[in-house]
Protein backbone atom coordinates (compact mmCIF):
# COMPACT_ATOMS: atom_id res chain seq x y z
CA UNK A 1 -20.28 -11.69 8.65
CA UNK A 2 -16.83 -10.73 8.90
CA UNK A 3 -15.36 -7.59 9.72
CA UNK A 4 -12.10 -5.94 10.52
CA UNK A 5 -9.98 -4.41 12.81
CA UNK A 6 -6.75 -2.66 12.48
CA UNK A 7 -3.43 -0.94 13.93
CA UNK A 8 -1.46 1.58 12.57
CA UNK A 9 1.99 3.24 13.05
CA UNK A 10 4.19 5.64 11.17
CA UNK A 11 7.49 7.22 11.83
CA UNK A 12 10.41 9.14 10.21
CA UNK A 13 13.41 6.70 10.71
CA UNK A 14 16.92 7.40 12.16
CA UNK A 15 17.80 9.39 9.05
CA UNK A 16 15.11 11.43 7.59
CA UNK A 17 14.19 14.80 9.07
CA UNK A 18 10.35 14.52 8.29
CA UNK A 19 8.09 12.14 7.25
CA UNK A 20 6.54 12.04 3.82
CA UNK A 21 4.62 8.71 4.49
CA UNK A 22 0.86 8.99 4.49
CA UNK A 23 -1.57 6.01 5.70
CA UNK A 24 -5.39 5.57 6.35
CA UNK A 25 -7.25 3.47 8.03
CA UNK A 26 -10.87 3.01 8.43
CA UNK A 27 -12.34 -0.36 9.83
CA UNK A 28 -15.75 0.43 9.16
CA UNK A 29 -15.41 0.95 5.55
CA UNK A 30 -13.00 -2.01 5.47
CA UNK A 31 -10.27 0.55 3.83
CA UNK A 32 -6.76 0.77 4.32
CA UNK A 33 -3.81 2.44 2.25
CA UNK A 34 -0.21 3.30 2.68
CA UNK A 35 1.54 6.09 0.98
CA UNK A 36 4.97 6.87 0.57
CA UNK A 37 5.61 10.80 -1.20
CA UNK A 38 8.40 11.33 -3.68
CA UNK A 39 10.15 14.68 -4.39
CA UNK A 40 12.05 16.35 -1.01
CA UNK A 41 11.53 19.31 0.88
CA UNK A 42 8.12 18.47 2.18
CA UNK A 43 6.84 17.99 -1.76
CA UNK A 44 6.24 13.84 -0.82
CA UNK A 45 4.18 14.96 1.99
CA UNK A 46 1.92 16.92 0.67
CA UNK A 47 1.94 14.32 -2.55
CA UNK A 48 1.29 11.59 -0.03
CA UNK A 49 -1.09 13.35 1.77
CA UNK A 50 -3.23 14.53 -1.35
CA UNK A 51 -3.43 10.86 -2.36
CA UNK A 52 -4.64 9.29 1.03
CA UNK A 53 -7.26 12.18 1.35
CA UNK A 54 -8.43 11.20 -2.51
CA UNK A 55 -8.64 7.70 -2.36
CA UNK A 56 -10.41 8.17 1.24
CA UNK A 57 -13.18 10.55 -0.41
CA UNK A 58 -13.64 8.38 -3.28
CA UNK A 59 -14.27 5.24 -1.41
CA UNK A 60 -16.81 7.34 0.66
CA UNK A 61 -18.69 8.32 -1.85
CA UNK A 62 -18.98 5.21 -3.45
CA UNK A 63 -20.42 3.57 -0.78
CA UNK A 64 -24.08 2.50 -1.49
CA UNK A 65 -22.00 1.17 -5.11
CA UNK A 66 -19.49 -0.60 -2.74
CA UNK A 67 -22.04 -2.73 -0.93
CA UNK A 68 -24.55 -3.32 -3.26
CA UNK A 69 -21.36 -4.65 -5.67
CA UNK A 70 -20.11 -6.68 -2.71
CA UNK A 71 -23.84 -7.99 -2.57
CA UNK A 72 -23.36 -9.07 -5.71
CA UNK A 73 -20.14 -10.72 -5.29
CA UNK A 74 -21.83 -13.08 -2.51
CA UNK A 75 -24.93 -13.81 -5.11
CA UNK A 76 -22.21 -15.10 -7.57
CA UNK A 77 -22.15 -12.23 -10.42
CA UNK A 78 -19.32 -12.75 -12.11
CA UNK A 79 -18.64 -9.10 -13.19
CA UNK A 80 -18.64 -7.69 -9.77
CA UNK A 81 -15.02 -8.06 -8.66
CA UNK A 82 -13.89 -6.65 -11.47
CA UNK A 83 -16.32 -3.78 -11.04
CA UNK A 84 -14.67 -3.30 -7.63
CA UNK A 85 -11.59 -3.02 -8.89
CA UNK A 86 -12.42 -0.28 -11.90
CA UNK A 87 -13.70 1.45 -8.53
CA UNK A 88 -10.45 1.22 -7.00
CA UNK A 89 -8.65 1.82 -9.96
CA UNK A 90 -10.72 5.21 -10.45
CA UNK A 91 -10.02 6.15 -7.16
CA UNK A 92 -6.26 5.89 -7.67
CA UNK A 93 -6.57 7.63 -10.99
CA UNK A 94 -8.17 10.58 -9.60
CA UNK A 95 -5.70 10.92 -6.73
CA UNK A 96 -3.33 10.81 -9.41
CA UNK A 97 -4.96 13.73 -11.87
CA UNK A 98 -5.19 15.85 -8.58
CA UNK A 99 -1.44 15.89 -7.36
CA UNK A 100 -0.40 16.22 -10.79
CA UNK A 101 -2.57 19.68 -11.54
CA UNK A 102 -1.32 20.66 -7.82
CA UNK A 103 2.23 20.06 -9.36
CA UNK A 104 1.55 21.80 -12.30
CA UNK A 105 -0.16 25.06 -10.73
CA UNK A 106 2.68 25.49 -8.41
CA UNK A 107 5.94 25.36 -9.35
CA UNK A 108 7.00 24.32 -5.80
CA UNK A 109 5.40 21.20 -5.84
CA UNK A 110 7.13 20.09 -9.64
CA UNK A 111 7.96 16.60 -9.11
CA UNK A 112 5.59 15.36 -6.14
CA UNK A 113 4.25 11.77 -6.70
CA UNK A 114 3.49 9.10 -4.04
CA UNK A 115 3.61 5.48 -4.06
CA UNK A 116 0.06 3.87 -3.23
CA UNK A 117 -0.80 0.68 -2.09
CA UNK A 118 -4.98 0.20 -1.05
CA UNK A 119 -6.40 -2.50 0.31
CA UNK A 120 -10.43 -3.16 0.40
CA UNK A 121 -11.72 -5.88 2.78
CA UNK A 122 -15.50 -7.48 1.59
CA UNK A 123 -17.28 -9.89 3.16
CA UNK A 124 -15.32 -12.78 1.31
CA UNK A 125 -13.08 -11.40 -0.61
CA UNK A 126 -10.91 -8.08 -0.77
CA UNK A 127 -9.33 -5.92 -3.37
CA UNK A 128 -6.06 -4.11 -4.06
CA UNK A 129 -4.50 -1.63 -5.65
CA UNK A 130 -1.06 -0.60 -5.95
CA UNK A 131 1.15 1.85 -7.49
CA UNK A 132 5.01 1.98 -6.63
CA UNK A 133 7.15 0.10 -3.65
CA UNK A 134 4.90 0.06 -0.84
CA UNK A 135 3.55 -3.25 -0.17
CA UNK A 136 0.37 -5.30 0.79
CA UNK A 137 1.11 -8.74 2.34
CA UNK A 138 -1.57 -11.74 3.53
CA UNK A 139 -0.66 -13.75 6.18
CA UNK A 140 -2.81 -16.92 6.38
CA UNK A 141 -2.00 -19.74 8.74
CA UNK A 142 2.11 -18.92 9.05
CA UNK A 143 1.95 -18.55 5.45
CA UNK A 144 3.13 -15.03 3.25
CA UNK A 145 1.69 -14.08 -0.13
CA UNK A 146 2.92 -10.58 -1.02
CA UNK A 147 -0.31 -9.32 -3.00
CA UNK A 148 1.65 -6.42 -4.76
CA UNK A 149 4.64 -6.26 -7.09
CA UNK A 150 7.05 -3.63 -6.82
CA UNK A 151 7.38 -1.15 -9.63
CA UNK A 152 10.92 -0.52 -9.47
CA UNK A 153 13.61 -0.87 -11.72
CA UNK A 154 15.55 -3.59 -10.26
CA UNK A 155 12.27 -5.08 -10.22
CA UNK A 156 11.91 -4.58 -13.90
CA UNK A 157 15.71 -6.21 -14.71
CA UNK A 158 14.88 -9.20 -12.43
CA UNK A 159 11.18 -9.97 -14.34
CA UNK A 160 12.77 -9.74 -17.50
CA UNK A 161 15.86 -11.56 -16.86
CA UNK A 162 18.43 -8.91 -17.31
CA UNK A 163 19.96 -9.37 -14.18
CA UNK A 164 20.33 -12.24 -11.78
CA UNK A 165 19.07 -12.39 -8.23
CA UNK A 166 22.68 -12.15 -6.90
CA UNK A 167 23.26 -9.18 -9.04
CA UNK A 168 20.12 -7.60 -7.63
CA UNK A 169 21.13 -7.54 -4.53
CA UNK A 170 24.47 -5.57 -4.97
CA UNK A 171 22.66 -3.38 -7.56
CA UNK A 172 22.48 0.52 -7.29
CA UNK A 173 19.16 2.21 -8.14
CA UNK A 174 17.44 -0.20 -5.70
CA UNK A 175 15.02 2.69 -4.48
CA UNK A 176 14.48 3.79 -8.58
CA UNK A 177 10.53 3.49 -9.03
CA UNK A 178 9.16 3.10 -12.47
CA UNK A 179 5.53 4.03 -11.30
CA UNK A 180 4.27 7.08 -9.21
CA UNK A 181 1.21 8.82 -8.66
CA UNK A 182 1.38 12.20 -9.85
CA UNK A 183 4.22 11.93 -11.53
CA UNK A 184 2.31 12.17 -15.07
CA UNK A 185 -1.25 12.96 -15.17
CA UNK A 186 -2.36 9.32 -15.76
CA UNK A 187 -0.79 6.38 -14.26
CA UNK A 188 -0.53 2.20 -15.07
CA UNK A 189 -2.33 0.51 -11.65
CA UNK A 190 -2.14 -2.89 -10.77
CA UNK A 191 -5.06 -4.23 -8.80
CA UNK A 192 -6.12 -7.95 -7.77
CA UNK A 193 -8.59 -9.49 -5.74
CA UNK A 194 -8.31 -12.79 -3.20
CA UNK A 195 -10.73 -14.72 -1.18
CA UNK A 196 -10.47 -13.92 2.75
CA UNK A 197 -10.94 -15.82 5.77
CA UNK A 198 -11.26 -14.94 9.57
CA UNK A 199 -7.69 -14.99 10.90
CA UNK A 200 -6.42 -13.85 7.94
CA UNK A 201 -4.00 -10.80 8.82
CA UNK A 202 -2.76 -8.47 6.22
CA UNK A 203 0.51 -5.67 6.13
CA UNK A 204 0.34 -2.57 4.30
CA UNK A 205 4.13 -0.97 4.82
CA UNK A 206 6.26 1.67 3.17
CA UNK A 207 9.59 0.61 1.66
CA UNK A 208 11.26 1.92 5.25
CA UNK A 209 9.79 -1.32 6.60
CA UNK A 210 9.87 -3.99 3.86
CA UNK A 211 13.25 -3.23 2.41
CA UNK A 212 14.59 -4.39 5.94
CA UNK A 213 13.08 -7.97 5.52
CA UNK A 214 15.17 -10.49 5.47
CA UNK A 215 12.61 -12.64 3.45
CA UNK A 216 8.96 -13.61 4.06
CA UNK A 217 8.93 -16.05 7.54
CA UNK A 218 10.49 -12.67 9.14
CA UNK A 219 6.70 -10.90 8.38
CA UNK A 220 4.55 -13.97 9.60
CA UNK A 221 6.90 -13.55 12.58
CA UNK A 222 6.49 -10.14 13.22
CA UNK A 223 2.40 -9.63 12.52
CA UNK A 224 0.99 -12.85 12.15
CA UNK A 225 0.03 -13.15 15.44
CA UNK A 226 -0.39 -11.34 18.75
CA UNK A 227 -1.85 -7.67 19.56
CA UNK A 228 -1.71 -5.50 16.64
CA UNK A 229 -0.77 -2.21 18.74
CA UNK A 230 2.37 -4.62 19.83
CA UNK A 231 2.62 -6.22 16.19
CA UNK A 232 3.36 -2.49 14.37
CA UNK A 233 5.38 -0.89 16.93
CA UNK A 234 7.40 -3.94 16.68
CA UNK A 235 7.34 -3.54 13.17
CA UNK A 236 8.61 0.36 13.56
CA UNK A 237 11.33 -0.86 15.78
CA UNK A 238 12.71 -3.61 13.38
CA UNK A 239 13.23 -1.17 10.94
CA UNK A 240 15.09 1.22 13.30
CA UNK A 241 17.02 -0.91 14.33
CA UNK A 242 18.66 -2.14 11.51
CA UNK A 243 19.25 1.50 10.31
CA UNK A 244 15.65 3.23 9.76
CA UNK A 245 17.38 4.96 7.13
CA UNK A 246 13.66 5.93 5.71
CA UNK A 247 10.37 6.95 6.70
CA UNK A 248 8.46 3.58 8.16
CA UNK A 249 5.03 2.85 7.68
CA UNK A 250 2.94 0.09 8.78
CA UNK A 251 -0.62 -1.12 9.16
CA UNK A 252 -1.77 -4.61 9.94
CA UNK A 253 -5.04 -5.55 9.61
CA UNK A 254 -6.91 -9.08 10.98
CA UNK A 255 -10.18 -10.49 9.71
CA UNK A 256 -12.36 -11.34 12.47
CA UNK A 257 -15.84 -13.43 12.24
């Protein structure tokens, strides 16, 4: 059976005066997310916040549904990943209906959304889902697959071939996301699922961390191995030091046998 076990780490940056990243992370239930709140003056927190607290109670509450669909993944039904990721989806969806009725009850809060990305670890395979810039990475023997695609507009211009990459990356707008949670009162959610392994690790981070990358080797470097307390303060510190200009959030996961 395999199981998982986790490390987490957030922190504001060199340039932000509070943090409006959210995370959880919860190796019993497998269940990990990252969120990074949009909107100022404390709005992204409590955005951020809201969603983290949603997706956690959701997933709690579906529990007996969770393993008895996971059962069914290991007998070979053919529907049941998919099922898991409605679940997910629904999850995200209500998060999503909740910050936007906050928003709209109190004009304070007009504008609040969060990024999400989720990641749910089975017993051979896991799920994601994702909404925004944050990101969910596997590392597998040295090797980076970046699970998630980033909903952002330079993104957008690169998929559909309206810019090149060498335009991209002397493009403004960079941090322009085309997806947010709470920003309407539904929202378009990607989700996947992929086999797993033991020594399979993955990364959750915020755009604080990822947007420092140099390209993929530099994650495998930095969490594919060693203690996982060491592996995301290391994390923390790479994006500080190259300027930390936003809020930094990372949590690294390993499957274990």
């Amino acid at each position: 059976m395999l199981r998982t076990t986790s490390a987490s780490l957030s922190d504001s940056g060199r340039k932000r005066a509070h943090n409006e990243d959210s995370y959880f992370a919860d190796d019993s239930l497998g269940f990990y997310v990252v969120a990074d709140g949009v909107g100022g003056h404390a709005k992204g927190e409590v955005a951020s916040a809201e969603a983290v607290e949603q997706m956690q109670l959701w997933i709690l509450r579906s529990q007996p549904e969770i393993l008895a669909l996971f059962a069914d993944v290991k007998s070979g039904d053919p529907d049941a990943k998919w099922e898991i990721r409605r679940l997910l989806e629904s999850a995200v969806q209500s998060a999503c209906y909740m910050i936007f009725g906050m928003a709209e009850l109190d004009p304070e809060k007009r504008g609040m959304s969060t990024t999400i990305s989720a990641l749910l670890v089975g017993p051979s395979s896991c799920y994601a889902a994702h909404v925004g810039d944050s990101r969910v990475y596997r590392i597998r023997d040295n090797e980076v697959l970046q699970v998630t695609e980033d909903h952002t507009l330079i993104n957008y211009k690169l998929k559909h071939k309206l810019i090149t990459p060498e335009e991209a990356e002397t493009a403004k707008g960079k941090n322009v996301i085309t997806r947010a949670v709470g920003h309407k009162e539904h929202v378009e959610i990607d989700t996947a699922d992929l086999d797993v392994r033991a020594g399979d690790r993955f990364l959750l981070c915020s755009d604080g961390l990822h947007g420092y990358f140099n390209d993929d080797s530099e994650v495998a470097d930095l969490v594919g191995s060693g203690d996982l307390g060491t592996c995301v303060y290391a994390a923390i510190q790479l994006a500080n030091n190259r300027g930390g200009k936003d809020n930094i959030t990372a949590v690294v996961v390993e499957v274990r046998a």
